[in-house]
Protein backbone atom coordinates (compact mmCIF):
# COMPACT_ATOMS: atom_id res chain seq x y z
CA UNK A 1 -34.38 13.83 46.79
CA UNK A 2 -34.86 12.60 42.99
CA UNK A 3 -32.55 15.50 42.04
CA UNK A 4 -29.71 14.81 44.32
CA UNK A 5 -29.72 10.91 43.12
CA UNK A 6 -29.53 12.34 39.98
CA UNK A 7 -27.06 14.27 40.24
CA UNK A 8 -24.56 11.33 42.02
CA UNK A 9 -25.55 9.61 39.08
CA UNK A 10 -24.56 11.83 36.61
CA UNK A 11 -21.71 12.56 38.90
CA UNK A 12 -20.52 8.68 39.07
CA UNK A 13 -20.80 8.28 34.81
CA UNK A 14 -18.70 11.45 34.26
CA UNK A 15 -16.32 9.97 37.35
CA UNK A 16 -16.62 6.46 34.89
CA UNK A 17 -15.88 7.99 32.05
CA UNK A 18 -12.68 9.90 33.21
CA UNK A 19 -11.36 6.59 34.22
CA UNK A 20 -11.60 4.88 31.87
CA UNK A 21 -10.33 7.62 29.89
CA UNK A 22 -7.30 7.63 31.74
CA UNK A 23 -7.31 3.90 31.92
CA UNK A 24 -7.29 3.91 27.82
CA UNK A 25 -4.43 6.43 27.74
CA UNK A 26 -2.47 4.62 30.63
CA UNK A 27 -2.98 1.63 28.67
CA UNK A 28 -1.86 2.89 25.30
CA UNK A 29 1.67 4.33 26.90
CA UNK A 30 2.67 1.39 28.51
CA UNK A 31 1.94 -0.68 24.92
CA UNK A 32 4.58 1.92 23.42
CA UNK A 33 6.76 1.60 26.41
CA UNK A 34 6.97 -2.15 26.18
CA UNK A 35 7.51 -2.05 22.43
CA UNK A 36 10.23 0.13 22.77
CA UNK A 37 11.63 -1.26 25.43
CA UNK A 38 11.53 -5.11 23.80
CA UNK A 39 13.03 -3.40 20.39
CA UNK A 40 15.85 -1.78 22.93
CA UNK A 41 16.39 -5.50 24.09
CA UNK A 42 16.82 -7.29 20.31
CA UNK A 43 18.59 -4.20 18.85
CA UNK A 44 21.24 -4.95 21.89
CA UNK A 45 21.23 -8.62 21.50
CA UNK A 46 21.44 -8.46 17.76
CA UNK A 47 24.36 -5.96 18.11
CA UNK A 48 26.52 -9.07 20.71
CA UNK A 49 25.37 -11.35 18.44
CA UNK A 50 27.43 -9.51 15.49
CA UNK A 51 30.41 -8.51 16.67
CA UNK A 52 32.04 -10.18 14.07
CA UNK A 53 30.84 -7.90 11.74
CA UNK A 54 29.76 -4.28 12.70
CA UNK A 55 27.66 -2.00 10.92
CA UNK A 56 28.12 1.64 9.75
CA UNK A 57 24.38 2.65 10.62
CA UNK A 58 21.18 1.23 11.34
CA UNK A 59 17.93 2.06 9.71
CA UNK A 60 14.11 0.45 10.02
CA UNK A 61 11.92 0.39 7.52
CA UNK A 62 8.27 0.78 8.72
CA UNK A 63 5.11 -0.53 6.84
CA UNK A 64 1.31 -1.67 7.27
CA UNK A 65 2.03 -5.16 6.49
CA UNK A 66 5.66 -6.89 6.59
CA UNK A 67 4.18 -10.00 5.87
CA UNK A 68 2.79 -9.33 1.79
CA UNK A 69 5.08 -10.46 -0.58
CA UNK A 70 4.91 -6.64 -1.92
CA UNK A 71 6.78 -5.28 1.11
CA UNK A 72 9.28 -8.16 1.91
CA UNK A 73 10.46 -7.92 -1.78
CA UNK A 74 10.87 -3.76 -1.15
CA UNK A 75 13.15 -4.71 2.21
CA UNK A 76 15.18 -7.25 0.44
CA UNK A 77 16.04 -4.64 -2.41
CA UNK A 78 16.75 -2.03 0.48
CA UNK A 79 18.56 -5.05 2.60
CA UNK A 80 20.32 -5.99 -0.06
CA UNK A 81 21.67 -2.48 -1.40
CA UNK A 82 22.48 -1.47 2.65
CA UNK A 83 24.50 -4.88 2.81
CA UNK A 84 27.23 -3.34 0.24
CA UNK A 85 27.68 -0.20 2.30
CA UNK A 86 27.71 -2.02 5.36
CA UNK A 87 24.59 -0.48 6.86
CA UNK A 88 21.80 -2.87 8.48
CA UNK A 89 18.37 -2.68 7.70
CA UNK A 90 15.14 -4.22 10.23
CA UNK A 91 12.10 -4.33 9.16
CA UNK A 92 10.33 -3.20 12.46
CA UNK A 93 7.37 -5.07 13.65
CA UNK A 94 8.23 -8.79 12.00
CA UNK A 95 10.88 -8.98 15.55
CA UNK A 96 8.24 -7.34 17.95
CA UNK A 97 5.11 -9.29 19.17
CA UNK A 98 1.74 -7.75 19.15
CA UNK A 99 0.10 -5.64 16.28
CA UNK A 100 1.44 -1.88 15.92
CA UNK A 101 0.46 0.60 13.90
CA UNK A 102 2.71 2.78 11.51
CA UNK A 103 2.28 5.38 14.02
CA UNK A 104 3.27 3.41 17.16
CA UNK A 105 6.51 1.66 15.33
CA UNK A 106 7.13 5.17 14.52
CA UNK A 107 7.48 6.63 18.30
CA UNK A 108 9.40 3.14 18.95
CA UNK A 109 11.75 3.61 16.08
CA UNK A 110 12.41 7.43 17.54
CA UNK A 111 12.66 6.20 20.63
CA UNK A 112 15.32 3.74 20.00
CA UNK A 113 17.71 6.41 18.29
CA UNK A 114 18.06 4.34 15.01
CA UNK A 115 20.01 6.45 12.02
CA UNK A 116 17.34 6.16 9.42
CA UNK A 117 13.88 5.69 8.99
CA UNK A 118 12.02 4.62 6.22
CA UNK A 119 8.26 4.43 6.58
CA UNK A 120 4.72 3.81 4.61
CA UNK A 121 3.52 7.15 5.45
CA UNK A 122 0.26 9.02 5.37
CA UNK A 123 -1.41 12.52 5.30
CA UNK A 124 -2.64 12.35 8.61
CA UNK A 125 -1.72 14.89 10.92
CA UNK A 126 -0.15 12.10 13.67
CA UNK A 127 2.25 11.04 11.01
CA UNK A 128 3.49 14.40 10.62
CA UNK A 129 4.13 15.02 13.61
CA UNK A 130 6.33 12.19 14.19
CA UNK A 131 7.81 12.62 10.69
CA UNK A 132 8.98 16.21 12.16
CA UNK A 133 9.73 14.67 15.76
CA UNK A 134 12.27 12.50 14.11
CA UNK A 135 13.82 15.09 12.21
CA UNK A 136 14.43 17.12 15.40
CA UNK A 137 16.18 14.15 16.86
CA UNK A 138 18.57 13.93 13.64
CA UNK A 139 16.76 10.88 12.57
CA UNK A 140 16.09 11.31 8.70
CA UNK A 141 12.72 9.83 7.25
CA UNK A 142 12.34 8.57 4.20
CA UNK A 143 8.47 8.19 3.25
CA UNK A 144 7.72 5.36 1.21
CA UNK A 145 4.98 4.32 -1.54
CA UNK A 146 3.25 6.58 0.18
CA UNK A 147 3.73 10.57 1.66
CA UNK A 148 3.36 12.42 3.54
CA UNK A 149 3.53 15.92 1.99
CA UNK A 150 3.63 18.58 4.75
CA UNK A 151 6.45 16.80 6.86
CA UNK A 152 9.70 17.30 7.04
CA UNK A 153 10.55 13.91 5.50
CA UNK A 154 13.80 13.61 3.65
CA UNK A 155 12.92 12.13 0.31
CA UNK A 156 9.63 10.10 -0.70
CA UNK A 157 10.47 7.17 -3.01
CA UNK A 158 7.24 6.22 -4.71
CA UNK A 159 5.97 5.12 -8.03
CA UNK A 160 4.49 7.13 -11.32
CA UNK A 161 0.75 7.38 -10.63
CA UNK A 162 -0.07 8.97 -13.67
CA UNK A 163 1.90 6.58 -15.79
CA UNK A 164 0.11 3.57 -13.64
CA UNK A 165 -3.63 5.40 -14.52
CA UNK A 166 -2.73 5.73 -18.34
CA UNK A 167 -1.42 1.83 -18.32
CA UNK A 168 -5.05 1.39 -16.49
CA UNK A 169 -7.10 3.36 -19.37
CA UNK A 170 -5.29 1.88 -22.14
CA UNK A 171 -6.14 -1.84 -20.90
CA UNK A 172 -9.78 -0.36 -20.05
CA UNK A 173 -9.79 0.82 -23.73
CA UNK A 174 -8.88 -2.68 -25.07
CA UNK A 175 -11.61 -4.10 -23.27
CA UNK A 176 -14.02 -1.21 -24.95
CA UNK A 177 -12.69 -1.95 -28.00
CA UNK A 178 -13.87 -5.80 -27.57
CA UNK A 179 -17.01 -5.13 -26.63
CA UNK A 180 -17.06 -2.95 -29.88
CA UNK A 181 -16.75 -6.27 -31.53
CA UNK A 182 -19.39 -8.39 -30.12
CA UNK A 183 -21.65 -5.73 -30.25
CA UNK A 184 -21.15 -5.13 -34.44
CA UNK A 185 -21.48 -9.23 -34.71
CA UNK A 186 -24.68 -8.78 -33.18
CA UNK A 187 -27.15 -6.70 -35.86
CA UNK A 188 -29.50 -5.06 -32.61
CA UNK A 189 -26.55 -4.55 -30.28
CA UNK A 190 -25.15 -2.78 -33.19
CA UNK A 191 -27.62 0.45 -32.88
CA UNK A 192 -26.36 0.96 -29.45
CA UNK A 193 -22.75 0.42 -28.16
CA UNK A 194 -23.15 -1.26 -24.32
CA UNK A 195 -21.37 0.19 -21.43
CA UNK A 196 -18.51 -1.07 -19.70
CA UNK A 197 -19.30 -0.64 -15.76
CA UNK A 198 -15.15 0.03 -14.10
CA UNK A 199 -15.24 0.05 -10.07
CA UNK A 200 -11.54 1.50 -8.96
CA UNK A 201 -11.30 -0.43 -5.29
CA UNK A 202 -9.98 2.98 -2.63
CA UNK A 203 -8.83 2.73 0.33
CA UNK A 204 -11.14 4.12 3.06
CA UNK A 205 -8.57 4.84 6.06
CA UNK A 206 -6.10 7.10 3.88
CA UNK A 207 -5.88 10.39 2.07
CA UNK A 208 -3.48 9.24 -0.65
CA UNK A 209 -3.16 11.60 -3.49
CA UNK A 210 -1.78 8.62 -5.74
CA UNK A 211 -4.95 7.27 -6.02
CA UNK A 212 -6.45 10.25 -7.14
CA UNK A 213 -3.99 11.35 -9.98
CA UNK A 214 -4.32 7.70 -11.28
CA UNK A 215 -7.93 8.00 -11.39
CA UNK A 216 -7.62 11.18 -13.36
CA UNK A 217 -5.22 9.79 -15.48
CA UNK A 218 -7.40 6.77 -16.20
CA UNK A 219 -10.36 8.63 -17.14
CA UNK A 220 -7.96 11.45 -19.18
CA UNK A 221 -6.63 8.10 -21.61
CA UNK A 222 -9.98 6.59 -22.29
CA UNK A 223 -10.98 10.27 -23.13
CA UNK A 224 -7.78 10.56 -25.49
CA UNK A 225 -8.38 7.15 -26.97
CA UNK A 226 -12.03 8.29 -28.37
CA UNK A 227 -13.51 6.05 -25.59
CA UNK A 228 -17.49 7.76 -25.94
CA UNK A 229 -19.27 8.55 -22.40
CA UNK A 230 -21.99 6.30 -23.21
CA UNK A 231 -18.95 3.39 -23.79
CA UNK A 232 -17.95 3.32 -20.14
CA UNK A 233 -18.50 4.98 -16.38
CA UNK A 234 -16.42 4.69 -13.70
CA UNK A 235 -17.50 4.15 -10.00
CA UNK A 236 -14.97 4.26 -6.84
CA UNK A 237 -15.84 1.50 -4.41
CA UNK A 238 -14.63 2.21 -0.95
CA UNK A 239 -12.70 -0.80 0.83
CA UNK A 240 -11.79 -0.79 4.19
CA UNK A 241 -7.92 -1.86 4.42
CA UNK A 242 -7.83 -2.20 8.44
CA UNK A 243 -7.09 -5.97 7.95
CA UNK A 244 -7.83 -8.86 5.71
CA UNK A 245 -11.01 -9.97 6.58
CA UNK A 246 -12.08 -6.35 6.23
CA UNK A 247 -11.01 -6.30 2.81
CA UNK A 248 -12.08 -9.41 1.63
CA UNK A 249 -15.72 -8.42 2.97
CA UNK A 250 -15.83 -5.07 1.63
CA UNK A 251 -15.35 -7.18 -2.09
CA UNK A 252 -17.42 -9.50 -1.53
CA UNK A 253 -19.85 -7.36 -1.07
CA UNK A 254 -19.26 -5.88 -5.06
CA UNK A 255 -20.86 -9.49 -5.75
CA UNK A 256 -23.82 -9.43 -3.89
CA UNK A 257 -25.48 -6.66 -5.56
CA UNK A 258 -27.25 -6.87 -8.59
CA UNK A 259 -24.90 -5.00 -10.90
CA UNK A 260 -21.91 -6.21 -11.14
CA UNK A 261 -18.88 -4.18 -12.85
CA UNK A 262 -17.25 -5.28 -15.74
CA UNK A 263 -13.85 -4.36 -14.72
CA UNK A 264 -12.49 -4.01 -11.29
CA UNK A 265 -9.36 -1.62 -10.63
CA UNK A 266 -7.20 -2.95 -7.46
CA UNK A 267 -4.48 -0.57 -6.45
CA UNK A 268 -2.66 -2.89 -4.57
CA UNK A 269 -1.36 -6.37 -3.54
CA UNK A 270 -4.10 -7.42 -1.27
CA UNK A 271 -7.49 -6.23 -3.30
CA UNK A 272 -5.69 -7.75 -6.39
CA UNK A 273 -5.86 -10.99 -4.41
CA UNK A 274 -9.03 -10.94 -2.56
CA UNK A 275 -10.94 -9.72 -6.06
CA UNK A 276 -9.69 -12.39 -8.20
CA UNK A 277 -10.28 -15.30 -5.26
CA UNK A 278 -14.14 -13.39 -5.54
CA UNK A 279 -14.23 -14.05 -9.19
CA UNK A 280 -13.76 -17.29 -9.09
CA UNK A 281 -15.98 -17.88 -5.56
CA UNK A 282 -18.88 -16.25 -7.48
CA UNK A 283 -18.40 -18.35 -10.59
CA UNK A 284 -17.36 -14.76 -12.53
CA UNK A 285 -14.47 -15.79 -15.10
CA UNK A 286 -14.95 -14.47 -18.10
CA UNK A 287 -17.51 -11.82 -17.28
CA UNK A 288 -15.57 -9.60 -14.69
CA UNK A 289 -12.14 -8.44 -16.20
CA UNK A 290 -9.80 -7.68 -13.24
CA UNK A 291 -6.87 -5.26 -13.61
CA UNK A 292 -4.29 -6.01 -11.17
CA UNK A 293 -1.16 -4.29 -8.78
CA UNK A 294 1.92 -6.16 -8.54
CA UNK A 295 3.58 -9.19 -9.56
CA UNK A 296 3.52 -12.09 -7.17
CA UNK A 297 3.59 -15.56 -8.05
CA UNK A 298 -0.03 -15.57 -6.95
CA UNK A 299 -1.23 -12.73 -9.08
CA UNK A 300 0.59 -13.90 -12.39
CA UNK A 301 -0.51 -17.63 -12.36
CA UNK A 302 -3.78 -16.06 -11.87
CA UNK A 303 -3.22 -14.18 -14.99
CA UNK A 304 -2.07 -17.43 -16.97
CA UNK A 305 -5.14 -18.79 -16.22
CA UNK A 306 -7.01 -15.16 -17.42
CA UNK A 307 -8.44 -14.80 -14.28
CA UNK A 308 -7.01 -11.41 -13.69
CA UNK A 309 -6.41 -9.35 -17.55
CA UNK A 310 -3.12 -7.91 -16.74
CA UNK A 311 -1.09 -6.30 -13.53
CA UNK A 312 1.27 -3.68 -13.49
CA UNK A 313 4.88 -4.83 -11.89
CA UNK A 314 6.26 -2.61 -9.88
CA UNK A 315 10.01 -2.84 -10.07
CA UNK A 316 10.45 -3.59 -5.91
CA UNK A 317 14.27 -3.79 -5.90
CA UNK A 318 14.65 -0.70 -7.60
CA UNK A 319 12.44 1.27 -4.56
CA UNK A 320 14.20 -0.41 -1.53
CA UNK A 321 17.72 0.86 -3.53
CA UNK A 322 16.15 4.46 -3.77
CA UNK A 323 15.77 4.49 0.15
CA UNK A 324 19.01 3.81 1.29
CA UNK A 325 20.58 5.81 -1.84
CA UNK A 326 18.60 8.70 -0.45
CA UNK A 327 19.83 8.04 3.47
CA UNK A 328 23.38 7.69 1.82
CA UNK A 329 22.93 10.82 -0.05
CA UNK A 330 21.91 12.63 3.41
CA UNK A 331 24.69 11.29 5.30
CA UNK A 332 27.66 11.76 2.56
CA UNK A 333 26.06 14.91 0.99
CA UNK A 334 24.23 16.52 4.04
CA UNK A 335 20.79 16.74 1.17
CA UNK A 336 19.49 14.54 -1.14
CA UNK A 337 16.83 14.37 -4.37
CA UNK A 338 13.57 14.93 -3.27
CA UNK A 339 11.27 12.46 -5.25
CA UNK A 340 12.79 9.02 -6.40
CA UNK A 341 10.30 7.43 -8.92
CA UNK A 342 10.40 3.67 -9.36
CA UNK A 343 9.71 1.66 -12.96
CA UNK A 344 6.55 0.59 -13.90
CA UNK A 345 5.74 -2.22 -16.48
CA UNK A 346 2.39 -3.80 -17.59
CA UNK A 347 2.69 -7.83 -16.81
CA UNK A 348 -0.69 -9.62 -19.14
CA UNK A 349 -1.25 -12.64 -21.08
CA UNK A 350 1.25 -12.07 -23.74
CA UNK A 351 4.19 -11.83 -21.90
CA UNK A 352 3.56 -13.49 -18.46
CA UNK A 353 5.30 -16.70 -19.14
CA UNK A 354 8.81 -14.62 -19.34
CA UNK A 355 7.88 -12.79 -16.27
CA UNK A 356 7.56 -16.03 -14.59
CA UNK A 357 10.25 -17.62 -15.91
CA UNK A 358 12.93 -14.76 -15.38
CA UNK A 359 11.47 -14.74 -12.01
CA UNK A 360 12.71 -18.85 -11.80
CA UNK A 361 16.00 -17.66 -13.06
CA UNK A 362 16.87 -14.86 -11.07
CA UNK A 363 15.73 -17.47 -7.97
């Protein structure tokens, strides 16, 4: 008798289980069917609402986070260059409601037939395969900031990593080279150089090789500028990127311990932004030297108040011209250049007050 009412119980979990297997997966396709279905819906009411003036082609643009100042500047550069060959551009996901993933907008940009795609891609095998799904459907992908190398993807339009790790090493090297000095005005310090503790803030939920080569580069510069081993060491901290609160918890949590580095390394918008609002909510200005990505207002009044030592500006308009010069390139040209590469220029102290006001200017 025990065994039998064992077994219905074991039978009823697995029974359980399937449902709500099937109940997740049921769930899941109807979430994709509705967001294709209410893209369908504004892609035909934006197309009666411009009559007036009809378009050559239609592309998306897909990425992890419309709403940072990093991205909307990259659409307006790819708006914007579109625009003069009469070809719209939507960035997908600001006109749908509910929270997709790069993946899902992805199946609903396929879905929808659109004539280009450019997306914030990844290694991961799921974005492959819809990288290569699109391609079988004639849609060409452009992968953007980020790759995805074993696709079939068009073109990739990114930015120098190694040139963005040597910028990193030679800014780490002037702070070395401070510390050099405070430690010769001081006669005991003198005997024995101090370190300088560097964290480089990674992403957790991505294998992107651009963070690697500009952690190599990084440590390669501080080698070629005669930076000793006993002068610095560099740690990766981990941060978890899912959302903001995730991110501002995972650096938050560089303050709580005991040691606390001397620089931290953000590789992007967001960590430049939560690490800098840590400095100050730990009362750390002046004794944690923050080396910054990109050049919103935000980040470069933060660096005219030397909260954050310098940011490198990456030149936005330029990338969102490279996508639709590479869709161009496909559709005129039937191919197009492989890599597009982006400028890169280091914004600090010195010269921050043109950056801002060429910024007013060009406004």
């Amino acid at each position: 008798m025990g065994t039998q009412e064992k077994t219905d119980k074991t039978s009823d979990q697995l029974n359980n289980q399937k449902y709500l297997l099937i109940t997740t997966v049921l769930f899941t396709i109807m979430t994709l069917v509705v967001g294709a279905l209410v893209f369908r819906f504004y892609l035909e009411d934006y197309r009666k609402s411009s009559d007036a003036e009809e378009y050559d082609k239609y592309y998306v643009m897909i990425t992890d986070n419309y709403k940072s100042d990093f991205w909307q500047a990259i659409y307006k550069g790819a708006f914007d260059a579109a625009k003069r060959q009469n070809i719209y551009v939507d960035l997908l996901g600001q006109n749908i409601q509910g929270q997709y993933t790069c993946e899902q907008l992805m199946e609903i940009a396929i879905a929808s037939r659109v004539d280009g795609i450019i997306v914030f891609a990844s290694e991961n095998e799921e974005m492959t395969q819809l990288i290569n799904e699109a391609n079988e459907k004639k849609i060409p992908v452009v992968t953007l900031y980020s790759d995805s190398t074993h696709s079939d993807r068009l073109s990739f339009v990114g930015v120098g990593s190694y040139n963005i790790g040597r910028e990193y090493g030679r800014q780490i090297f002037n702070l070395i080279k401070e510390k050099r000095s405070d430690d010769f005005a001081n006669s005991q310090a003198a005997i024995r150089r101090t370190t300088t503790d560097v964290a480089v803030l990674v992403n957790t939920d991505t294998r992107d090789s651009g963070q690697n080569i500009i952690i190599s580069a990084l440590q390669e510069t501080l080698e070629q500028e005669n930076a000793t081993d006993s002068e610095f060491s560099i740690s990766l901290v981990p941060v978890d990127n899912k959302n903001i609160f995730s991110v501002e918890e995972s650096i938050r949590d560089i303050f709580m311990n005991d040691d606390i580095p001397d620089v931290i390394v953000c590789l992007n918008e967001l960590n430049t932004v939560c690490a800098y609002q840590a400095v100050v909510d730990f009362n750390k200005v002046g004794d944690v030297n923050i080396l910054g990505y990109y050049n919103s207002e935000e980040i470069m009044t933060a660096i005219s108040k030397n909260i954050v030592y310098a940011t490198i500006s990456i030149d936005t308009e330029q990338m969102g011209r490279y996508c639709i010069d590479a869709l161009s390139d496909y559709y005129h040209f039937g191919n197009t250049s492989q890599y597009f590469t982006a400028d890169v220029t280091l914004i600090n102290n010195q010269n921050v007050d043109a950056f801002m006001k060429r910024e007013k200017s060009d406004e």
